[in-house]
C-alpha atoms as a PDB file:
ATOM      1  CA  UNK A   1     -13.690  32.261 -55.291  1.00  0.00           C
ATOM      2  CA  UNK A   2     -14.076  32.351 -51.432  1.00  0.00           C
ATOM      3  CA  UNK A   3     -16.571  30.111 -51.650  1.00  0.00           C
ATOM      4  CA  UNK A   4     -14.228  27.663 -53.245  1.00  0.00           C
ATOM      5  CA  UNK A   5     -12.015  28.016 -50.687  1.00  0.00           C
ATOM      6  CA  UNK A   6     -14.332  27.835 -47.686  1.00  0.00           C
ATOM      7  CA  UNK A   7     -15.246  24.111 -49.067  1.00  0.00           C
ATOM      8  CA  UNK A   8     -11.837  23.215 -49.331  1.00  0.00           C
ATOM      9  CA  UNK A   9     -10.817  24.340 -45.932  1.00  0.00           C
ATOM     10  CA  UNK A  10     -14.216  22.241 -44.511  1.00  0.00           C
ATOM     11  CA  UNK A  11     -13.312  18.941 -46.022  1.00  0.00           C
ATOM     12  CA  UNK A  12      -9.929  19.097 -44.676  1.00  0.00           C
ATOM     13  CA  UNK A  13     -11.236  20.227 -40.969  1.00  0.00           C
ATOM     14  CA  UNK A  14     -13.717  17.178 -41.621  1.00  0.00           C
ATOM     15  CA  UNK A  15     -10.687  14.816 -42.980  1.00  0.00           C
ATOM     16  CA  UNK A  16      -8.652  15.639 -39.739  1.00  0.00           C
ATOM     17  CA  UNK A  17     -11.232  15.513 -37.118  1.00  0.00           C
ATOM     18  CA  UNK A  18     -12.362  11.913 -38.653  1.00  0.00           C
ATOM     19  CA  UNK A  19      -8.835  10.702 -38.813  1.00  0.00           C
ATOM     20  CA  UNK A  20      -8.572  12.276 -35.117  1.00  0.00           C
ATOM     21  CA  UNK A  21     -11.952  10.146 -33.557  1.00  0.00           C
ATOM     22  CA  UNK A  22     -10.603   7.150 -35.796  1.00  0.00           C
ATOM     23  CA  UNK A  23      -7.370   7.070 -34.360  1.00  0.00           C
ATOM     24  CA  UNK A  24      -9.064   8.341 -30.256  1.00  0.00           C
ATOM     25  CA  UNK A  25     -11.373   4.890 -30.730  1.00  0.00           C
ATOM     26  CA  UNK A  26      -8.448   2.380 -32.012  1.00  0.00           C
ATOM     27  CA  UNK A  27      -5.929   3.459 -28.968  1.00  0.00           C
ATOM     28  CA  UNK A  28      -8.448   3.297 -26.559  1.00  0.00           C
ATOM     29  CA  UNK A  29      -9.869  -0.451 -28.251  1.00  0.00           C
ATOM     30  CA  UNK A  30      -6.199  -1.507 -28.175  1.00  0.00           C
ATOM     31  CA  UNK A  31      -5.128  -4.127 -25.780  1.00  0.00           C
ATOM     32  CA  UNK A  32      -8.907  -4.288 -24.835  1.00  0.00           C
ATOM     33  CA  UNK A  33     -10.940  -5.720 -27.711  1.00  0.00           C
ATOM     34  CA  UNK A  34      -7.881  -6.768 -29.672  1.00  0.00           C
ATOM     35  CA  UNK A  35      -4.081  -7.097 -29.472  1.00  0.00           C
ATOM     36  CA  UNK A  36      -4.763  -8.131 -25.266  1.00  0.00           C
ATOM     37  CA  UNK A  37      -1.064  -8.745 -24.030  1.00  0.00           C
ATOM     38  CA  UNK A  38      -2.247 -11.443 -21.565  1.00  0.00           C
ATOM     39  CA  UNK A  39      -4.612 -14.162 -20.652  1.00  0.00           C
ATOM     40  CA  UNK A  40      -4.368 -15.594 -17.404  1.00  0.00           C
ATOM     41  CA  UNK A  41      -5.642 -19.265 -16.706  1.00  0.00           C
ATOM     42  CA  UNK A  42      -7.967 -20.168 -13.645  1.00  0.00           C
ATOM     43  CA  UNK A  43      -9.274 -16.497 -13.414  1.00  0.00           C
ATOM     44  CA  UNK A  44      -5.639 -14.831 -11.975  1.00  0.00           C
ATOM     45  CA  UNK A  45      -5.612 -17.547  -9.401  1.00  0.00           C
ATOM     46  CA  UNK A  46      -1.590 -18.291  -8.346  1.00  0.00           C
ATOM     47  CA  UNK A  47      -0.556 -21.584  -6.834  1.00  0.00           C
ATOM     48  CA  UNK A  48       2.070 -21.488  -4.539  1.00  0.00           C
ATOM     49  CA  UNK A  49       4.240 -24.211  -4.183  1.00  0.00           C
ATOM     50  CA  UNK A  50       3.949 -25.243  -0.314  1.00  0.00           C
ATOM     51  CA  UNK A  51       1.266 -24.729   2.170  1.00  0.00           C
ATOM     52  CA  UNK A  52       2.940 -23.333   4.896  1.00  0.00           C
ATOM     53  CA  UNK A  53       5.866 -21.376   5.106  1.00  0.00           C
ATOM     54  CA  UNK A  54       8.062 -18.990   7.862  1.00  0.00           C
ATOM     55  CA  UNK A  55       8.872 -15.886   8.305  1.00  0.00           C
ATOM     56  CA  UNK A  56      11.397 -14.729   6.403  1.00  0.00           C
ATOM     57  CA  UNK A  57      10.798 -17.608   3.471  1.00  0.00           C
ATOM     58  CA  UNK A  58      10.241 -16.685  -0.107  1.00  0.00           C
ATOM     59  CA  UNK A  59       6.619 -17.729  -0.659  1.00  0.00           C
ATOM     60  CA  UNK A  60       6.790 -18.990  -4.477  1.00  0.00           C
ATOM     61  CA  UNK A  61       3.786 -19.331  -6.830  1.00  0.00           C
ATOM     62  CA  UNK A  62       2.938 -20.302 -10.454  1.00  0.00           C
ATOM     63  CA  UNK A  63       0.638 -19.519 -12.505  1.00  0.00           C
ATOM     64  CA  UNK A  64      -0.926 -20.706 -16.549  1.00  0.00           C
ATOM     65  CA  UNK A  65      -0.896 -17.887 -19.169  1.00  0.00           C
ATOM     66  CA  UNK A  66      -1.178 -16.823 -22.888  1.00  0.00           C
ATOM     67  CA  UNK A  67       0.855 -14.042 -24.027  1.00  0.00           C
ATOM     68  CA  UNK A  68      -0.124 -12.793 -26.905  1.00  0.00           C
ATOM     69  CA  UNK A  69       1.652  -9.332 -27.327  1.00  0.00           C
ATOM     70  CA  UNK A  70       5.288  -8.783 -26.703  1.00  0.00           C
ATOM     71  CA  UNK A  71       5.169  -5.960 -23.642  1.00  0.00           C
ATOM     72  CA  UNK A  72       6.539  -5.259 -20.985  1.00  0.00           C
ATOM     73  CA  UNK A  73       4.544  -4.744 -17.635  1.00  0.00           C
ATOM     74  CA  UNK A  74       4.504  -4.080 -13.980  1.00  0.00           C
ATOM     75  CA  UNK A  75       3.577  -6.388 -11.328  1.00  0.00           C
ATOM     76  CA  UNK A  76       2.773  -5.524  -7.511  1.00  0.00           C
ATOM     77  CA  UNK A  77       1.733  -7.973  -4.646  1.00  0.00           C
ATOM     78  CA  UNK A  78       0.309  -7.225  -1.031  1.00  0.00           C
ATOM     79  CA  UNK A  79       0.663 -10.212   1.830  1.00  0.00           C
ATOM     80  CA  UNK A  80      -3.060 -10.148   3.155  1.00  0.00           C
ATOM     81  CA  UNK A  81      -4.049 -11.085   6.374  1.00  0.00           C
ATOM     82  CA  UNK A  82      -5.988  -8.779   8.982  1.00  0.00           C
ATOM     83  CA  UNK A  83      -3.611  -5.939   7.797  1.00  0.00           C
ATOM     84  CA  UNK A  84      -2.011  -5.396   4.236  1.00  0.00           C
ATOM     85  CA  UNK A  85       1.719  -5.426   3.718  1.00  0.00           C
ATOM     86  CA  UNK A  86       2.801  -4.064   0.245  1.00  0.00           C
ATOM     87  CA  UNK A  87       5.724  -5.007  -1.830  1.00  0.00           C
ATOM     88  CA  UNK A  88       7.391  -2.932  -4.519  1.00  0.00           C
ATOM     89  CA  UNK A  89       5.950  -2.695  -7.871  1.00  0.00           C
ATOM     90  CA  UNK A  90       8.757  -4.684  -9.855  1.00  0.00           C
ATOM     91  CA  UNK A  91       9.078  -5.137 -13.814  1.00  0.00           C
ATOM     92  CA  UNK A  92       7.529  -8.223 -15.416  1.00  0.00           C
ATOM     93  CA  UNK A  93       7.811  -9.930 -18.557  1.00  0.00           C
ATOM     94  CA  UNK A  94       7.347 -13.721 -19.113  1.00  0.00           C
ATOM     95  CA  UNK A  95       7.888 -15.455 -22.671  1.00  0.00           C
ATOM     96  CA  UNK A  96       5.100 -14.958 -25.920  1.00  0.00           C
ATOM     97  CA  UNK A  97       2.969 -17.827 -25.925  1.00  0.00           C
ATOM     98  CA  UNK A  98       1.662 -20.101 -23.288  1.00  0.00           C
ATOM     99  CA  UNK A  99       3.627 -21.685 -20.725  1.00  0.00           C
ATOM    100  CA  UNK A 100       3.256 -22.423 -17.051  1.00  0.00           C
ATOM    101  CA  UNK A 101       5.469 -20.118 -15.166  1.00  0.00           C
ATOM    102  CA  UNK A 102       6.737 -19.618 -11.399  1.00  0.00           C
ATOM    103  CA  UNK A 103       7.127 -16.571  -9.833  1.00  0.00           C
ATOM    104  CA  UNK A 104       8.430 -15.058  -6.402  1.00  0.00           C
ATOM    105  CA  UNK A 105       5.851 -13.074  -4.863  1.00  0.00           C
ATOM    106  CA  UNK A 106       8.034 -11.951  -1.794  1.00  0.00           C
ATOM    107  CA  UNK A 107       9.166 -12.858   1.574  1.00  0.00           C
ATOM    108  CA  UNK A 108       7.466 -13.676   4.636  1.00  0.00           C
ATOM    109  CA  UNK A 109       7.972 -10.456   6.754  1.00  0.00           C
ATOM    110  CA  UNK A 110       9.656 -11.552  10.350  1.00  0.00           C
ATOM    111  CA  UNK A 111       7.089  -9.608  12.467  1.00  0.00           C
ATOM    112  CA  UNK A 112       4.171 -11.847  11.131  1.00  0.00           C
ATOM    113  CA  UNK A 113       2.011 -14.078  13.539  1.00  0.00           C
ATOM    114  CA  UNK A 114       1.327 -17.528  12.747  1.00  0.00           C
ATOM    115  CA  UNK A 115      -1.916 -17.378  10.987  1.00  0.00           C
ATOM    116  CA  UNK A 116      -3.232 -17.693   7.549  1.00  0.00           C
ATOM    117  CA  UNK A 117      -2.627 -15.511   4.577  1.00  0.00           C
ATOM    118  CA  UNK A 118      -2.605 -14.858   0.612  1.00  0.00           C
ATOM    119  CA  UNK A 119      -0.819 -12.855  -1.766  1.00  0.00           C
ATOM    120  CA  UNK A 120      -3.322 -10.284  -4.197  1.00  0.00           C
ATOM    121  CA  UNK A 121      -1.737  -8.275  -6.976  1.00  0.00           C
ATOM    122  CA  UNK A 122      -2.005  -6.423 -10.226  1.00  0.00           C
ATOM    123  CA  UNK A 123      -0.153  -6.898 -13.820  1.00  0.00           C
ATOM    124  CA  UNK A 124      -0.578  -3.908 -15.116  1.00  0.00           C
ATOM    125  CA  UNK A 125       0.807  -2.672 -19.122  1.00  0.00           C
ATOM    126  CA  UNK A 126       0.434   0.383 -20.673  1.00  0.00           C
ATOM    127  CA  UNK A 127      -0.426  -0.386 -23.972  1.00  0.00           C
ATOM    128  CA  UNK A 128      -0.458   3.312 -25.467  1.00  0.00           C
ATOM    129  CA  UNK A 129      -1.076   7.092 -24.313  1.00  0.00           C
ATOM    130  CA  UNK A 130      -4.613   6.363 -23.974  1.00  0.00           C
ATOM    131  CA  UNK A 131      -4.801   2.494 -22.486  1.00  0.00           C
ATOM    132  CA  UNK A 132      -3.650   0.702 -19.274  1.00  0.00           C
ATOM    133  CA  UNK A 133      -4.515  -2.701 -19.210  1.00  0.00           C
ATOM    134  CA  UNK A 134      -4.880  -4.506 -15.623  1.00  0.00           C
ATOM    135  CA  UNK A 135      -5.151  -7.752 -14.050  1.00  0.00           C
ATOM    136  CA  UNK A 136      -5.683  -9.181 -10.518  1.00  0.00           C
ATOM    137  CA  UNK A 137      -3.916 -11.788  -9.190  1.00  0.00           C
ATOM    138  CA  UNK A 138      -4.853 -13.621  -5.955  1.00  0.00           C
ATOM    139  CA  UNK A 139      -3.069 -16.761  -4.167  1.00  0.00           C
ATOM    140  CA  UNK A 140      -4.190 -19.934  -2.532  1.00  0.00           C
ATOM    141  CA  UNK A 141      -4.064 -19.386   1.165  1.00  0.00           C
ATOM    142  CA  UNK A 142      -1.460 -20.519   3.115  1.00  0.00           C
ATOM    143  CA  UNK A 143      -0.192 -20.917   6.579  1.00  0.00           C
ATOM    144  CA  UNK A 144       2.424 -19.371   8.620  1.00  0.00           C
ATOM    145  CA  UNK A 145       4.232 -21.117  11.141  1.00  0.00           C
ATOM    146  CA  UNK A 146       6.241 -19.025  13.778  1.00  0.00           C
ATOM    147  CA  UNK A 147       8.975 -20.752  16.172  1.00  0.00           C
END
């Protein structure tokens, strides 16, 4: 009788820890292998729309993409030149499908010097408990002019 039970008890232990790997190996495949929320055109380059700009301007850029998977993600830039200024992380969320679409990546800080620069950034969604999926994002370089 015990050892009727003993089986019984085994399979199930077996049953859960399967079910458990199965489930560990599809959440961390997600958004990954399959289901990717995003494919960005020209390898995450962003084209802004002038080539010079001054301080205190709102440098503008667009970019080609597929979305494939209706969620939401974050976005962050940095203005790169000798030194790294940061922006906020912001929300971001652009249509399902593919579609060309513009973007403000932030303002040209007043205390800049007239050189050139170029945005960087990451998309990043969390697709479950297990998976964050990121991109980078770089600009075309562009020129500052000072008075």
């Amino acid at each position: 009788m015990n050892n009727k039970w003993f089986h019984v008890i085994s399979l199930i232990c077996t049953l859960i820890i399967a079910f458990a790997v199965i489930l560990a190996i599809y959440m961390l495949a997600d958004g990954v292998y399959f289901g990717v929320p995003l494919k960005l055109s020209n390898g995450g380059e962003v084209f802004t729309t002038a080539s010079s700009y001054h301080p205190g301007d709102e440098v503008q850029a667009s970019f080609t993409y597929c979305k494939q998977r209706d969620i939401q993600g974050f976005v962050d830039y940095q203005l790169v030149d000798t030194y790294v200024r940061f922006y906020p992380a912001e929300r971001f969320n652009v249509p399902l499908g593919c579609h060309t679409y513009n973007i403000d990546l932030g303002k040209v800080p007043g205390d800049v010097a007239s050189e050139e620069y170029h945005f960087t950034g990451t998309i990043t969604y969390k697709i479950n408990s297990l998976t964050t999926v990121t991109y980078q994002l770089y600009s075309n370089s562009f020129t500052v002019k000072v008075n």
